[in-house]
C-alpha atoms as a PDB file:
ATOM      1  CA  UNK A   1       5.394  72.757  31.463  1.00  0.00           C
ATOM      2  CA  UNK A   2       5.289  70.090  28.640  1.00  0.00           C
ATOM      3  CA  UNK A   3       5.760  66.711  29.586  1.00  0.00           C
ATOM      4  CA  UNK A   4       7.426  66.033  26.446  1.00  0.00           C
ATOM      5  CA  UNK A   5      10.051  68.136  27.508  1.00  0.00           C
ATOM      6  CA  UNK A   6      13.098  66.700  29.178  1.00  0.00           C
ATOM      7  CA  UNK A   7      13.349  68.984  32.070  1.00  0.00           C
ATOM      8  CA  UNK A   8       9.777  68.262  32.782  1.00  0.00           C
ATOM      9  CA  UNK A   9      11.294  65.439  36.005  1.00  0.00           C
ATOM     10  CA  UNK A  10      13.049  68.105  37.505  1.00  0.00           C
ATOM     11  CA  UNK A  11      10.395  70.310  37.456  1.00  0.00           C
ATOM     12  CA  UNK A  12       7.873  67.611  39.523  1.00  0.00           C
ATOM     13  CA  UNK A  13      10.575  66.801  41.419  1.00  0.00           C
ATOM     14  CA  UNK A  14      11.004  71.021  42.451  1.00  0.00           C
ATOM     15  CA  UNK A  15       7.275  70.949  42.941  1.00  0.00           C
ATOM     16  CA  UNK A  16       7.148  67.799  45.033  1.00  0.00           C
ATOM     17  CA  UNK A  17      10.202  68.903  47.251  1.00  0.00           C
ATOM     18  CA  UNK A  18       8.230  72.803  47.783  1.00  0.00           C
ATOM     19  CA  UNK A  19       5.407  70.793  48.624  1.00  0.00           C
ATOM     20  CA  UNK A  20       6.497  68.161  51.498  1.00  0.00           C
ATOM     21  CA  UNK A  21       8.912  71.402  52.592  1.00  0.00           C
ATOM     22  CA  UNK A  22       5.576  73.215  53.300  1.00  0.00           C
ATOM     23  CA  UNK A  23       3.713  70.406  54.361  1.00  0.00           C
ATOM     24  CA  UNK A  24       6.314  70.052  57.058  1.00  0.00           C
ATOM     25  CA  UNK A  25       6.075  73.547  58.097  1.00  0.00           C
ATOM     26  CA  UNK A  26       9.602  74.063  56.858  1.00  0.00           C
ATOM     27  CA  UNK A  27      11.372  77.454  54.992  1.00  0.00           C
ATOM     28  CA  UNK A  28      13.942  76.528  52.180  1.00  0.00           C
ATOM     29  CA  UNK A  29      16.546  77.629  54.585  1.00  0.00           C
ATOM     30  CA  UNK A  30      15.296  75.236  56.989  1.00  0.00           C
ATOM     31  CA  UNK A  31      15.047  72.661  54.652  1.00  0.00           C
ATOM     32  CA  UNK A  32      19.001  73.494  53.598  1.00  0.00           C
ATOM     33  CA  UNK A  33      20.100  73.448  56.960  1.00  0.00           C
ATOM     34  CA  UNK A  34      18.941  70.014  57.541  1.00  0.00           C
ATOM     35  CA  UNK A  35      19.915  68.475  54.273  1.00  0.00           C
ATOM     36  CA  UNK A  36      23.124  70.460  54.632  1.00  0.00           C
ATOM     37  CA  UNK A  37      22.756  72.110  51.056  1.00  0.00           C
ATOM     38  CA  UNK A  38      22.886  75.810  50.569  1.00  0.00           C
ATOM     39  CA  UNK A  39      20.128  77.824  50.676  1.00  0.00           C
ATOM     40  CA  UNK A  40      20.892  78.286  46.544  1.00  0.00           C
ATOM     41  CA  UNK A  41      20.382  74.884  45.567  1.00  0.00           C
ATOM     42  CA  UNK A  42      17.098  74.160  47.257  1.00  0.00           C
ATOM     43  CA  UNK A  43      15.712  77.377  45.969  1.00  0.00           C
ATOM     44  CA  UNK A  44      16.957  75.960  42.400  1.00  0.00           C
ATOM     45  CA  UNK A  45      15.583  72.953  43.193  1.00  0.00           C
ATOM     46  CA  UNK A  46      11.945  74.649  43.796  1.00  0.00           C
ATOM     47  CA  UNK A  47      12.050  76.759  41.110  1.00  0.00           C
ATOM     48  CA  UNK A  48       9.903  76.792  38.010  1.00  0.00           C
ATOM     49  CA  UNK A  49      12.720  78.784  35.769  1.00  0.00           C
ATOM     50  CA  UNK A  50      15.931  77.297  36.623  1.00  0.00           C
ATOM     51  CA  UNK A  51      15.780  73.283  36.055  1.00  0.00           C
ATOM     52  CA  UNK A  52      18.683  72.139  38.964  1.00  0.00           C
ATOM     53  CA  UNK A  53      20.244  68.510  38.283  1.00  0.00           C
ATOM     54  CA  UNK A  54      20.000  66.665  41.083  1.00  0.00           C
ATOM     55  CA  UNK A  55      21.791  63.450  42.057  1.00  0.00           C
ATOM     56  CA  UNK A  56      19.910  60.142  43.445  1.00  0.00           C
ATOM     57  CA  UNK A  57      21.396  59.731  46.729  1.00  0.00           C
ATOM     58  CA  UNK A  58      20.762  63.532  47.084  1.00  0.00           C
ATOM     59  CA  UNK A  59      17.057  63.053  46.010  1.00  0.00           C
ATOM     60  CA  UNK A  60      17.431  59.900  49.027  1.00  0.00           C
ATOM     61  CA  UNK A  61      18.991  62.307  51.152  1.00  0.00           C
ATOM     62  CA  UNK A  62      16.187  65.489  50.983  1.00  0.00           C
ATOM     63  CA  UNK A  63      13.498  62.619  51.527  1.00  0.00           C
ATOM     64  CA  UNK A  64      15.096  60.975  54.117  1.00  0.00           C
ATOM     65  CA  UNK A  65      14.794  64.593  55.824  1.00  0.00           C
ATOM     66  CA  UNK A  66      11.720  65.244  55.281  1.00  0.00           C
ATOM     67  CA  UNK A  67      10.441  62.110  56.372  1.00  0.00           C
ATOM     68  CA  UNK A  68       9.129  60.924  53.218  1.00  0.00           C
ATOM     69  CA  UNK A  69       9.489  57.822  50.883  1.00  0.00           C
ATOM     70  CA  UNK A  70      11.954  59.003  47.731  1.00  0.00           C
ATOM     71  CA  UNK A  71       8.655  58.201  45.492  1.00  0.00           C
ATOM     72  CA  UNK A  72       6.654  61.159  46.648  1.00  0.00           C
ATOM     73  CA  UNK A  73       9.305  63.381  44.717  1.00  0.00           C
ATOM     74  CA  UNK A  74       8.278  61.778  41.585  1.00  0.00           C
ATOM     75  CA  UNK A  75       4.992  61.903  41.954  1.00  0.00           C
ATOM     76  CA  UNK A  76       3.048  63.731  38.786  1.00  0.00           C
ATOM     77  CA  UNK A  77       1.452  66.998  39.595  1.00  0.00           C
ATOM     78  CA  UNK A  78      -1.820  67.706  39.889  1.00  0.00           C
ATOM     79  CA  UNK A  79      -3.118  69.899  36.953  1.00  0.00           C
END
């Protein structure tokens, strides 16, 4: 993924989510459940094709669930 490209923040953001879900020993559909999303958004969310908008109190919202500060979604990934 290029960082010059403008769907590169939603693709850290997907990576960041997928990896504080697993960290917390969570499935997507666990992860939905809680957040009270579907199932299809999260996957969106994680995936590295489909580039899901996502809103800042919902980005609040999936960290507040998984127990992490909002920042940690917007950390860059490691290479």
């Amino acid at each position: 993924m290029d960082r010059n490209d403008e769907n590169y923040i939603y693709y850290v953001i997907g990576q960041n989510i997928k990896k504080q879900r697993k960290l917390k020993n969570l499935t997507q559909e666990q992860l939905a459940e809680k957040c009270n999303y579907s199932l299809s958004f999260i996957g969106n969310l994680e995936s590295t094709k489909v580039f899901q908008t996502i809103s800042v109190g919902s980005l609040y919202h999936i960290a507040k669930v998984l127990d992490i500060s909002i920042l940690e979604l917007f950390k860059d990934i490691d290479k």
